[in-house]
N, C-alpha and C. Protein backbone atom coordinates (compact mmCIF):
# COMPACT_ATOMS: atom_id res chain seq x y z
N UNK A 1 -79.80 -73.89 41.06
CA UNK A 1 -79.77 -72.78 40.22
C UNK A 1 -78.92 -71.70 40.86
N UNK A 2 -78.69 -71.92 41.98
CA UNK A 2 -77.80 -70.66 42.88
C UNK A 2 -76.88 -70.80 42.48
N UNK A 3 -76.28 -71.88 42.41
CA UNK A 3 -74.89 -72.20 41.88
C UNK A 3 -74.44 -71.73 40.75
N UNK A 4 -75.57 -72.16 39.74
CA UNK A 4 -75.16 -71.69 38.31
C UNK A 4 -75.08 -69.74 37.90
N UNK A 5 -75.95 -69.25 39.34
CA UNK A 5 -75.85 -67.49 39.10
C UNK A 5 -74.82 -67.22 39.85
N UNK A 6 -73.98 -68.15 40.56
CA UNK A 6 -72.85 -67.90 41.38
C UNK A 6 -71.65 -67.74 40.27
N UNK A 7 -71.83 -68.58 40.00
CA UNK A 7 -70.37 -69.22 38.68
C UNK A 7 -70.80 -68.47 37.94
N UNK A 8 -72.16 -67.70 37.01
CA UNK A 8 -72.16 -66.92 36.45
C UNK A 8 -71.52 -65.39 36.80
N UNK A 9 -71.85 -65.26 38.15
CA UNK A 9 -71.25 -63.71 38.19
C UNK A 9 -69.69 -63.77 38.68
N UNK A 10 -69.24 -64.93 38.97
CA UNK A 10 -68.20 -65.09 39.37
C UNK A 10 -66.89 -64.86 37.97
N UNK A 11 -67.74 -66.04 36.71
CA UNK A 11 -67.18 -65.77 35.39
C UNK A 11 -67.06 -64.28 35.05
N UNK A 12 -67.91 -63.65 35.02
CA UNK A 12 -68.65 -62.25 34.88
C UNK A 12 -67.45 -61.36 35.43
N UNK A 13 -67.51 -61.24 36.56
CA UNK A 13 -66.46 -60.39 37.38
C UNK A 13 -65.34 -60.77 36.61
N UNK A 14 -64.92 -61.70 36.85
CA UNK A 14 -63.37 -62.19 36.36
C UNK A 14 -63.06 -61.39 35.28
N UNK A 15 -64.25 -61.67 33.99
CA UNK A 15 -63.74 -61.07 32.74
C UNK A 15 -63.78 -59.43 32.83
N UNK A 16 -64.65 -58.75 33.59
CA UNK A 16 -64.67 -57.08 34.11
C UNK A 16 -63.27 -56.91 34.44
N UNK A 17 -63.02 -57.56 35.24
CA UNK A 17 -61.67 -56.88 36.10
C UNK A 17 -60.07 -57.84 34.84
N UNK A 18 -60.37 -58.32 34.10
CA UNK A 18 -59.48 -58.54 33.37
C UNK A 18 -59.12 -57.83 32.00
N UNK A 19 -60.28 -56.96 31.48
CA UNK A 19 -60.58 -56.81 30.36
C UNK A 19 -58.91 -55.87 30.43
N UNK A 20 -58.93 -55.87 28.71
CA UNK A 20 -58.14 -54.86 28.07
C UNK A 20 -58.04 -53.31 28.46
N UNK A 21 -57.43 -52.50 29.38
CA UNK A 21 -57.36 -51.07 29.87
C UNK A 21 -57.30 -50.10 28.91
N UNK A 22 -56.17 -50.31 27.93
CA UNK A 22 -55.49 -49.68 26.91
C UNK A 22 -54.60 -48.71 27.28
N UNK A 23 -54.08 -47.92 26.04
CA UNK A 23 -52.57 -47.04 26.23
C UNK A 23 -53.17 -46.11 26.88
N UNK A 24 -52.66 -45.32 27.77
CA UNK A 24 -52.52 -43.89 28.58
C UNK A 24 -51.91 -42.91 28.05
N UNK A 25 -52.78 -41.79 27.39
CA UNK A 25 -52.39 -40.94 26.21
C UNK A 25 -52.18 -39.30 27.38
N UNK A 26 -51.01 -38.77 27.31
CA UNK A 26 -51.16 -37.13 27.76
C UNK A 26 -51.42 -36.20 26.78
N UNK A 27 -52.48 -35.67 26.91
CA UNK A 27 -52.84 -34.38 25.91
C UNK A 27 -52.74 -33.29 26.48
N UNK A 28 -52.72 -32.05 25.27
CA UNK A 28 -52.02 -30.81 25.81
C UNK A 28 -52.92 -29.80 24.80
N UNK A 29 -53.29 -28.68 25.42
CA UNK A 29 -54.21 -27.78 25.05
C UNK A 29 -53.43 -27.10 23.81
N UNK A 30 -53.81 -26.50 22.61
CA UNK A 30 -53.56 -26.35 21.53
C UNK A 30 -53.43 -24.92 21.63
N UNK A 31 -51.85 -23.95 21.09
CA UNK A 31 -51.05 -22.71 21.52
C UNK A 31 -49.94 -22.78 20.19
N UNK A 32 -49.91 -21.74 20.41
CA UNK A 32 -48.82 -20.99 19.40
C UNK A 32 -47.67 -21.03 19.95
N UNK A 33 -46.27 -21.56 19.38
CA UNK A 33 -45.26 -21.74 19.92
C UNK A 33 -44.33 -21.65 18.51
N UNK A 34 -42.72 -21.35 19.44
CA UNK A 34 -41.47 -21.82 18.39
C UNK A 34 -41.11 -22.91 18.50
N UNK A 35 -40.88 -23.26 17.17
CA UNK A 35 -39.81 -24.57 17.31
C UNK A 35 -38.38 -24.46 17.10
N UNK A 36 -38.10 -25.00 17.69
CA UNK A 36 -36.44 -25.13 17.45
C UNK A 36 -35.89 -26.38 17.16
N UNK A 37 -35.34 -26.19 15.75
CA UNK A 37 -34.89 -27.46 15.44
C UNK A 37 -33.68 -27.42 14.64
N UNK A 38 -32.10 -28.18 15.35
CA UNK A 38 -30.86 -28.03 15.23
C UNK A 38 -30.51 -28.97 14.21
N UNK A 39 -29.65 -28.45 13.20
CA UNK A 39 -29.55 -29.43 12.07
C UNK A 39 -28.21 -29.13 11.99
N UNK A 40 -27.39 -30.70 12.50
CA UNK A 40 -25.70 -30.49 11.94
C UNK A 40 -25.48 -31.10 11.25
N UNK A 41 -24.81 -30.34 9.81
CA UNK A 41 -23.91 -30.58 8.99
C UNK A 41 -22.35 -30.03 8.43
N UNK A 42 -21.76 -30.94 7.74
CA UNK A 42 -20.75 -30.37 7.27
C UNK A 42 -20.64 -30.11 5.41
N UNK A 43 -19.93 -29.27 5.25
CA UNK A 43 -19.58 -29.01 3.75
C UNK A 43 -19.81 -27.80 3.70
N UNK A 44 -19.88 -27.02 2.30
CA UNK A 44 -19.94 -25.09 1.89
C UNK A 44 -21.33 -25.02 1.70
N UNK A 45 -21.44 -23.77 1.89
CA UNK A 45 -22.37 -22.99 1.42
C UNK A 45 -22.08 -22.34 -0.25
N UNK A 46 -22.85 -22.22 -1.34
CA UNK A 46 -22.26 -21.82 -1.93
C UNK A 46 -23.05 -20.33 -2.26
N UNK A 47 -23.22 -19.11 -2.94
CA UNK A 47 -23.81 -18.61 -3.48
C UNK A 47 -24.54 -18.99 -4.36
N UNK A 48 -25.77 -18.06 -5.09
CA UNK A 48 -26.36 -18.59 -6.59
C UNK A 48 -24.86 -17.89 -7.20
N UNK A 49 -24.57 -16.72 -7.20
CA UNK A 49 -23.75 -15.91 -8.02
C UNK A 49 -22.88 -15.06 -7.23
N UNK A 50 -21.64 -15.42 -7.56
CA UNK A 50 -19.97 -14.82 -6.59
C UNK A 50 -20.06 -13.10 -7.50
N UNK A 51 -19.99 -11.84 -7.13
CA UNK A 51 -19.51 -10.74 -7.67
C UNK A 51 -18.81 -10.05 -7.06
N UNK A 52 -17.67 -9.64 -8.13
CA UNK A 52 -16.43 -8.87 -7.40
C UNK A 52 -16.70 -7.39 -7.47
N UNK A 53 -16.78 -6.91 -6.51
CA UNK A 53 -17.08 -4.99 -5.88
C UNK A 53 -15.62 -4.57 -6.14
N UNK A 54 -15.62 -3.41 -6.91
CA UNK A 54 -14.37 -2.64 -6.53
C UNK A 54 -15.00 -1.38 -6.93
N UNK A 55 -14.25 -0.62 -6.40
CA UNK A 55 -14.11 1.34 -7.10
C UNK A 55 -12.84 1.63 -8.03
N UNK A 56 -13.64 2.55 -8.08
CA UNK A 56 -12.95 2.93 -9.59
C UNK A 56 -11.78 3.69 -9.02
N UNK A 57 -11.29 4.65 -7.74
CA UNK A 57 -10.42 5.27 -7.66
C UNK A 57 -10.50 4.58 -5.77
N UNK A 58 -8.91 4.36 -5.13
CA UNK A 58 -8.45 3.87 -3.80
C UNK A 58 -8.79 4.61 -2.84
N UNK A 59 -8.99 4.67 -1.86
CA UNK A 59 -9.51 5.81 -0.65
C UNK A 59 -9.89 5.27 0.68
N UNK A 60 -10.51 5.81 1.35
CA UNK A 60 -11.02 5.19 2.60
C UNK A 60 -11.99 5.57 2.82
N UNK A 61 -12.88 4.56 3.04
CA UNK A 61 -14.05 4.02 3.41
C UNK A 61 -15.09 4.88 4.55
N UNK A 62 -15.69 5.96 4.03
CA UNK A 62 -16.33 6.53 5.39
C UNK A 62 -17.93 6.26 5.54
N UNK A 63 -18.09 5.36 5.00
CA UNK A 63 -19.45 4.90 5.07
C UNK A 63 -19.93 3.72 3.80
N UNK A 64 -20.23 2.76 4.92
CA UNK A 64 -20.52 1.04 4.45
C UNK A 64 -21.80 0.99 4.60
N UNK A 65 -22.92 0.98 3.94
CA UNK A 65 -24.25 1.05 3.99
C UNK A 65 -24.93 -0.39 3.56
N UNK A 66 -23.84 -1.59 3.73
CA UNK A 66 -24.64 -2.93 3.55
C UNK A 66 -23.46 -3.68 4.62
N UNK A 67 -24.05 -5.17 4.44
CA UNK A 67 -23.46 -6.01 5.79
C UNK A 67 -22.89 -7.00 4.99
N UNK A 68 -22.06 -7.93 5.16
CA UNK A 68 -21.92 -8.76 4.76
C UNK A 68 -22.58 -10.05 4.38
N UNK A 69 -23.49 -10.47 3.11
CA UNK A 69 -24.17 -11.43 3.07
C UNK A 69 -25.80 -10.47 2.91
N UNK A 70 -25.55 -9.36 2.81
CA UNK A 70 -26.99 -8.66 2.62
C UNK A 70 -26.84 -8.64 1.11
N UNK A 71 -28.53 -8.88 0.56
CA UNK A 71 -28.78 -9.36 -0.41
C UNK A 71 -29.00 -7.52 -1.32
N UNK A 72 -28.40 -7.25 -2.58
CA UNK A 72 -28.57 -5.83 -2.50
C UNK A 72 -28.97 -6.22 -4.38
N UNK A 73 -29.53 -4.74 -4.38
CA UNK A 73 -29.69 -4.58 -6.09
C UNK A 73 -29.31 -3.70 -7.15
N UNK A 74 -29.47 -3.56 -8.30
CA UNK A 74 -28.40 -3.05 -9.32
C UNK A 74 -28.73 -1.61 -8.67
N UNK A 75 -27.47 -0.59 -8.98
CA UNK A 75 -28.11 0.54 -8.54
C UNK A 75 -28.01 1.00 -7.09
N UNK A 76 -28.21 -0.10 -5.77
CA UNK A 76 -27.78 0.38 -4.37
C UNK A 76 -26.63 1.01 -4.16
N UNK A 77 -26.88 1.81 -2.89
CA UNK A 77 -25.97 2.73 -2.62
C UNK A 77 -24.77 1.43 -1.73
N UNK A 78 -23.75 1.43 -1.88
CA UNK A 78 -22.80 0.65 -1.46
C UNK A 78 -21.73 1.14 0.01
N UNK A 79 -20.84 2.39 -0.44
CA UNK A 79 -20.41 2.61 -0.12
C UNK A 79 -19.81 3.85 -0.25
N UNK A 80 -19.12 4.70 1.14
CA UNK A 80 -18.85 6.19 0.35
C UNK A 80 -17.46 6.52 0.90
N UNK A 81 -16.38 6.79 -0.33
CA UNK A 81 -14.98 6.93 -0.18
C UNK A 81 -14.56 8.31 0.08
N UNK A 82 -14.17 8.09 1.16
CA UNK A 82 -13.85 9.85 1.68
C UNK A 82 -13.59 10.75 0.61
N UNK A 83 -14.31 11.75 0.41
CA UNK A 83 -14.01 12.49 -0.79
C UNK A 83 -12.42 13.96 -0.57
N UNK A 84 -11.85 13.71 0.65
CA UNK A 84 -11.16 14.52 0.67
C UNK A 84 -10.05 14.07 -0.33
N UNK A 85 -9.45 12.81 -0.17
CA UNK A 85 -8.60 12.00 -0.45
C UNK A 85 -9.00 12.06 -2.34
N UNK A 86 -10.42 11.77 -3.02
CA UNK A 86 -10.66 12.38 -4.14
C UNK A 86 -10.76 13.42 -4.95
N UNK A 87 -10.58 14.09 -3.91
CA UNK A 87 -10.71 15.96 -4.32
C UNK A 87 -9.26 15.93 -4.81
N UNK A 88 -8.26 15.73 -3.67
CA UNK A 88 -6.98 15.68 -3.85
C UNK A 88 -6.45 14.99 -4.79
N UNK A 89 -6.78 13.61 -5.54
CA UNK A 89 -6.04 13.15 -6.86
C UNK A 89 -6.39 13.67 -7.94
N UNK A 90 -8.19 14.30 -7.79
CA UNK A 90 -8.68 15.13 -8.94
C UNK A 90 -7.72 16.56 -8.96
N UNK A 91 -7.39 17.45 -8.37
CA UNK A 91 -6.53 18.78 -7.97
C UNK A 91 -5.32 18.21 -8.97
N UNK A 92 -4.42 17.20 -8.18
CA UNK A 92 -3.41 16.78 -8.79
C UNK A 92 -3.57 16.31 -10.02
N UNK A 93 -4.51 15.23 -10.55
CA UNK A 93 -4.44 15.05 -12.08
C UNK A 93 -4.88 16.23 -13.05
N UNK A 94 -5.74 17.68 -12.17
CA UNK A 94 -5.73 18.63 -13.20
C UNK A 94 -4.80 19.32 -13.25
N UNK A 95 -3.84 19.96 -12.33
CA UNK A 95 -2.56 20.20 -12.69
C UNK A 95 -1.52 19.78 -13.47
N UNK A 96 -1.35 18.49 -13.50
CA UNK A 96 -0.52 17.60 -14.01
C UNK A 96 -1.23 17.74 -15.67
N UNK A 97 -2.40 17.74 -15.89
CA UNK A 97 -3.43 17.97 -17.52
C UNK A 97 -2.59 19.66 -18.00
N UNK A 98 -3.22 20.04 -17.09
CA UNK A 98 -2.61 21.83 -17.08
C UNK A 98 -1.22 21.83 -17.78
N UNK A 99 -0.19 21.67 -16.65
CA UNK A 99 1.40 21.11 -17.24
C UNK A 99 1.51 20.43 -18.58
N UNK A 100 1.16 19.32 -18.84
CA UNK A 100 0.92 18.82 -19.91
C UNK A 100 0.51 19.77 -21.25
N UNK A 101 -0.57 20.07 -20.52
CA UNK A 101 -1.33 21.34 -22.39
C UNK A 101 -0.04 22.01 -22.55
N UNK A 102 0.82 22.83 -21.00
CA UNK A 102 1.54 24.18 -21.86
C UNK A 102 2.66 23.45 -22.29
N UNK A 103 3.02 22.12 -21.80
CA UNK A 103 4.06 21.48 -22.58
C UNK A 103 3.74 21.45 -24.11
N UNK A 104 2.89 21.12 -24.43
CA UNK A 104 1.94 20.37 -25.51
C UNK A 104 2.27 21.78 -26.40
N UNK A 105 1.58 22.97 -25.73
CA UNK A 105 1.90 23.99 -26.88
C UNK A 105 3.52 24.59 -26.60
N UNK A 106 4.65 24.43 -26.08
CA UNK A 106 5.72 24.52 -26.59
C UNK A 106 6.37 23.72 -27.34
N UNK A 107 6.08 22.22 -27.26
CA UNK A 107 6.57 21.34 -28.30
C UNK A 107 5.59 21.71 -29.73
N UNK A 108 4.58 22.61 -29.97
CA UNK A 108 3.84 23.13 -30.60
C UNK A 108 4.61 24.46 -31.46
N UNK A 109 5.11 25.06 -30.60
CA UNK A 109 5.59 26.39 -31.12
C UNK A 109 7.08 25.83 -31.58
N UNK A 110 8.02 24.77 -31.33
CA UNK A 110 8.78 24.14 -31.11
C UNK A 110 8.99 23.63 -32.96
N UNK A 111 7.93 22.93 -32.97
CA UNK A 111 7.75 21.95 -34.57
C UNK A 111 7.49 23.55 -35.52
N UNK A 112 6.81 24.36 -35.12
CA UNK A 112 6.60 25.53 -36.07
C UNK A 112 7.76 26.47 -36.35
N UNK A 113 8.91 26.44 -35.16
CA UNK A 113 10.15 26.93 -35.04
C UNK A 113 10.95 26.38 -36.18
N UNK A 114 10.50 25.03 -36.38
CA UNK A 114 11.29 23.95 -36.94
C UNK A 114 11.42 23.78 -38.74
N UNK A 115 9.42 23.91 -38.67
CA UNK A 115 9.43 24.47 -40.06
C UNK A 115 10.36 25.80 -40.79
N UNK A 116 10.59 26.72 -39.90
CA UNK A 116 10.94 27.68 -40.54
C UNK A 116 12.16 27.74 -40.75
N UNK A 117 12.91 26.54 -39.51
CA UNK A 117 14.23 26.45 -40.30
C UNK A 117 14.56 25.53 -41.48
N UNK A 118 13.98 24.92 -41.62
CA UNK A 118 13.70 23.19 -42.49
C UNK A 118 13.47 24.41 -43.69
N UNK A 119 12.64 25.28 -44.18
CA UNK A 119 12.32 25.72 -44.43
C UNK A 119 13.92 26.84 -45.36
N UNK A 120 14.50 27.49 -44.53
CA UNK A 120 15.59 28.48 -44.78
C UNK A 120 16.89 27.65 -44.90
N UNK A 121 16.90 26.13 -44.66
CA UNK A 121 17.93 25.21 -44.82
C UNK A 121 17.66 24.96 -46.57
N UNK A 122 16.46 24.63 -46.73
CA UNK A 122 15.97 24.47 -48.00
C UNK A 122 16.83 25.63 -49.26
N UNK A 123 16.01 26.80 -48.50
CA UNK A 123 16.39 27.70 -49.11
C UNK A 123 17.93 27.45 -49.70
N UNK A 124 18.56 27.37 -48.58
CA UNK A 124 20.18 27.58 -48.19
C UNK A 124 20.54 26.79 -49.18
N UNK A 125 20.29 25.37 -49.46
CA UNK A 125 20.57 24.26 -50.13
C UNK A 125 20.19 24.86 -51.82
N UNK A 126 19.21 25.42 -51.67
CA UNK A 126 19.32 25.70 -53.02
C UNK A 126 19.88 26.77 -53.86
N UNK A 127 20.34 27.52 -52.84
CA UNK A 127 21.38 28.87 -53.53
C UNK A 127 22.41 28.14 -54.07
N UNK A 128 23.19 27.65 -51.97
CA UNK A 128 24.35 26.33 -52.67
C UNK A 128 24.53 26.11 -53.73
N UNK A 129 23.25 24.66 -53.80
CA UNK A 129 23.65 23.88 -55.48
C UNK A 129 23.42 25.28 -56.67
N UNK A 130 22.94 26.32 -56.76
CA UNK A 130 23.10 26.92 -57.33
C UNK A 130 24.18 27.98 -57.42
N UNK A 131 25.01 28.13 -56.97
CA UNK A 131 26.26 28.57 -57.11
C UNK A 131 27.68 27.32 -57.49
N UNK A 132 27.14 26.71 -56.57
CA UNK A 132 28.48 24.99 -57.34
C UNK A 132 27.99 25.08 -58.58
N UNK A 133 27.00 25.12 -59.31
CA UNK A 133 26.34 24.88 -60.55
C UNK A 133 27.11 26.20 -61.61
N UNK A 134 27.85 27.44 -61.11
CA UNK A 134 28.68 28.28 -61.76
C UNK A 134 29.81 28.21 -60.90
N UNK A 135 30.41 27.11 -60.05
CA UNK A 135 31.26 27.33 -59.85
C UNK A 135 32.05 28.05 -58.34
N UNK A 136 31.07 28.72 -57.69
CA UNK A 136 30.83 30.21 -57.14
C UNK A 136 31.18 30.08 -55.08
N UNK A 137 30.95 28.36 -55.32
CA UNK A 137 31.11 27.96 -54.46
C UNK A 137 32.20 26.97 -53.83
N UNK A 138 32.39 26.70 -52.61
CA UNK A 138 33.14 25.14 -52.51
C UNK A 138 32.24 23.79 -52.34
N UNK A 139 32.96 22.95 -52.57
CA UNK A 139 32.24 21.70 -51.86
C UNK A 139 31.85 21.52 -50.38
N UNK A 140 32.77 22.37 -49.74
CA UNK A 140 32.38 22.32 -48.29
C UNK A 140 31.29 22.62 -48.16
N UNK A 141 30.62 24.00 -48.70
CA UNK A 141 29.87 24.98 -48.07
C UNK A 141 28.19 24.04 -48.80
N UNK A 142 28.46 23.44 -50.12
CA UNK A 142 27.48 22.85 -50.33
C UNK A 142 26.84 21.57 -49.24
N UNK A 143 28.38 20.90 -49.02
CA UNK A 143 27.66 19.97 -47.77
C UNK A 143 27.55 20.18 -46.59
N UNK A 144 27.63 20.97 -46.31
CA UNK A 144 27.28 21.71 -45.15
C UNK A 144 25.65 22.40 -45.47
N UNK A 145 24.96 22.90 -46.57
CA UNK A 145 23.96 23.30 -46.77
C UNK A 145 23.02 21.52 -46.57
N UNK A 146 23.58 21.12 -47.68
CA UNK A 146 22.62 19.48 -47.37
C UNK A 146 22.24 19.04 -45.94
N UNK A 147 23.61 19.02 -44.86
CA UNK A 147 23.58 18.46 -43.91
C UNK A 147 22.71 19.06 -43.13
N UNK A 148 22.46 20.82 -42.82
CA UNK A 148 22.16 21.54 -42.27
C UNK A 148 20.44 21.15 -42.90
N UNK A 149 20.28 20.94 -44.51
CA UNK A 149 18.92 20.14 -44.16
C UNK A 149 18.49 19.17 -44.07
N UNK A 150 19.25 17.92 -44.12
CA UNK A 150 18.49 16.83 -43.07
C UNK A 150 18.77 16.91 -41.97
N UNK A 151 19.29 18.00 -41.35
CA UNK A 151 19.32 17.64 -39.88
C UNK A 151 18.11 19.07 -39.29
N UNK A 152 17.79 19.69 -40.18
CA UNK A 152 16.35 20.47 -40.42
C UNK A 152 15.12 19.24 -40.10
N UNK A 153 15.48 18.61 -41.54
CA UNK A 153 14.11 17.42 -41.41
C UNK A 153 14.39 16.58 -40.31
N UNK A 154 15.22 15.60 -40.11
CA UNK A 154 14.95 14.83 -38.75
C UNK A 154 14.79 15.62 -37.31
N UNK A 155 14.96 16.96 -37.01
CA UNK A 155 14.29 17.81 -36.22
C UNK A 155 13.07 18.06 -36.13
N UNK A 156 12.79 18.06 -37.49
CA UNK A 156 11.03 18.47 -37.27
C UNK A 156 10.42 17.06 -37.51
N UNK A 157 10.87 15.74 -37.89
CA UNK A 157 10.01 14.72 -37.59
C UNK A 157 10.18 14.41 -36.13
N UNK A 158 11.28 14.32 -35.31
CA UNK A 158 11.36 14.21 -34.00
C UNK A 158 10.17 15.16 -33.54
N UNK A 159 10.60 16.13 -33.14
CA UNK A 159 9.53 17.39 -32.35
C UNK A 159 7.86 16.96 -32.64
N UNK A 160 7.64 16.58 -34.11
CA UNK A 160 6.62 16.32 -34.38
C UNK A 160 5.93 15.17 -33.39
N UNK A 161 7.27 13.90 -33.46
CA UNK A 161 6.95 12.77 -32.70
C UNK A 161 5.99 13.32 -31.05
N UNK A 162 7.45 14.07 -30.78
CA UNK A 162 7.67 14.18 -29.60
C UNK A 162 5.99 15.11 -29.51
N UNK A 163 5.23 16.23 -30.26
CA UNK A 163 4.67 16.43 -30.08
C UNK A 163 2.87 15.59 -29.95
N UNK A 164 3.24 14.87 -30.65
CA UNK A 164 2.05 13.83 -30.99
C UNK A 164 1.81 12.82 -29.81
N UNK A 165 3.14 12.22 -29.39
CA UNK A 165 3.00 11.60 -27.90
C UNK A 165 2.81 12.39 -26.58
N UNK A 166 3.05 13.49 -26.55
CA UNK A 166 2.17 14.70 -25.69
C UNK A 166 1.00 14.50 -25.47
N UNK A 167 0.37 14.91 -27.02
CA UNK A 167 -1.28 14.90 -27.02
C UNK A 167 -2.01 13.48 -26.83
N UNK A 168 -1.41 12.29 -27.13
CA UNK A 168 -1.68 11.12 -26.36
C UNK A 168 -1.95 11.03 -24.99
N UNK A 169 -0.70 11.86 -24.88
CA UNK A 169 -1.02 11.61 -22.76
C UNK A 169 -1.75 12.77 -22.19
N UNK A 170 -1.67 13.18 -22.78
CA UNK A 170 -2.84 14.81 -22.28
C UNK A 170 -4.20 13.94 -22.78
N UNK A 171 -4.47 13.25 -23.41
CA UNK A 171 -5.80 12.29 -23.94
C UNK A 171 -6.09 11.96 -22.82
N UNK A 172 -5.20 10.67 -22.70
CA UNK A 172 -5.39 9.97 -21.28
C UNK A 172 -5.57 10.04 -19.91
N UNK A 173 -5.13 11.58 -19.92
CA UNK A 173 -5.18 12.14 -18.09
C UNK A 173 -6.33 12.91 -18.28
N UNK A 174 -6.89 13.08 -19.46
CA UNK A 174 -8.23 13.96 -19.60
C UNK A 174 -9.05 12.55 -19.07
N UNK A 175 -8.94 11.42 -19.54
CA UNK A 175 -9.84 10.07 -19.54
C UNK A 175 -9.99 9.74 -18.33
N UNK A 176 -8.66 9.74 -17.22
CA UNK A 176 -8.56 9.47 -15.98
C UNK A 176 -9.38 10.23 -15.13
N UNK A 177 -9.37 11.85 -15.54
CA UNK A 177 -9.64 12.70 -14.93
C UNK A 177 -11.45 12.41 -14.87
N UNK A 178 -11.96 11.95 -16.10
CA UNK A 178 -13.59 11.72 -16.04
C UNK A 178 -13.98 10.42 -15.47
């Protein structure tokens, strides 16, 4: 029977010291940390939506109050264009308005000048034909009255022109000016 508790513990041992160990795991106490994690690719970025910024009048730039790629909304303050440089085209486009009006009212007094000769050419024309009509006159002096009034009327439609495209551009530098 010795034998058989020999070979028993002998079996015994064998299978102890053979058994399965298993994997060897390192664990690590549980902390708040960053991760960093590098992702390379190639191709664009695109926007949701591309918008083009401009101002309304050229200048220089004395204050940029966003960055490039900062996300902004309707209404933010953008940017501020030296106002010396605006003072100065406003000065100049009201002068230039100014000039314009007193042009505006001499091509004004100009067309009213015009009437009154258009006006005494008329006249003229009709004594004329009323004297050729007894005789009293020459032919010269009658066409010379005619001529003297269409060249009355195409004076005062010119001036007129000329006055009407005035007040166009005196419009427009008023428009610029706001």
């Amino acid at each position: 029977m010795g034998v058989v508790v020999v070979g028993g513990a002998l079996v015994g041992a064998n299978l102890w010291f053979k058994k399965d160990k298993g994997v060897t795991v390192t664990t690590e106490a549980i902390k708040t940390r960053d991760l960093d994690a590098v992702v390379s690719a190639s191709g664009k970025i695109q926007p949701k939506r591309l918008v083009q910024i401009s101002a309304d009048a050229p200048g220089r730039v004395v204050n940029l109050a966003v960055n490039e790629g900062d996300r902004i909304k309707k209404g933010q303050f953008l940017l501020q264009i030296d106002p010396k440089s605006l003072r100065t085209r406003v000065d100049s486009g009201t002068a230039s308005l100014e000039a314009a009006q007193a042009s505006l009212e001499q091509m004004r007094q100009s067309v009213e000048t015009t009437k009154v000769q258009l006006e005494q050419a008329r006249q003229n024309l009709a004594r004329q034909q009323g004297l050729w009509r007894q005789q009293l006159t020459t032919r010269e002096a009658l066409d010379r009255a005619e001529n003297d009034m269409k060249g009355a009327q195409s004076s005062l439609v010119e001036r007129e022109k000329q006055a009407n495209a005035q007040s166009s551009r005196i419009a427009q530098e008023r428009a610029t000016l706001e």
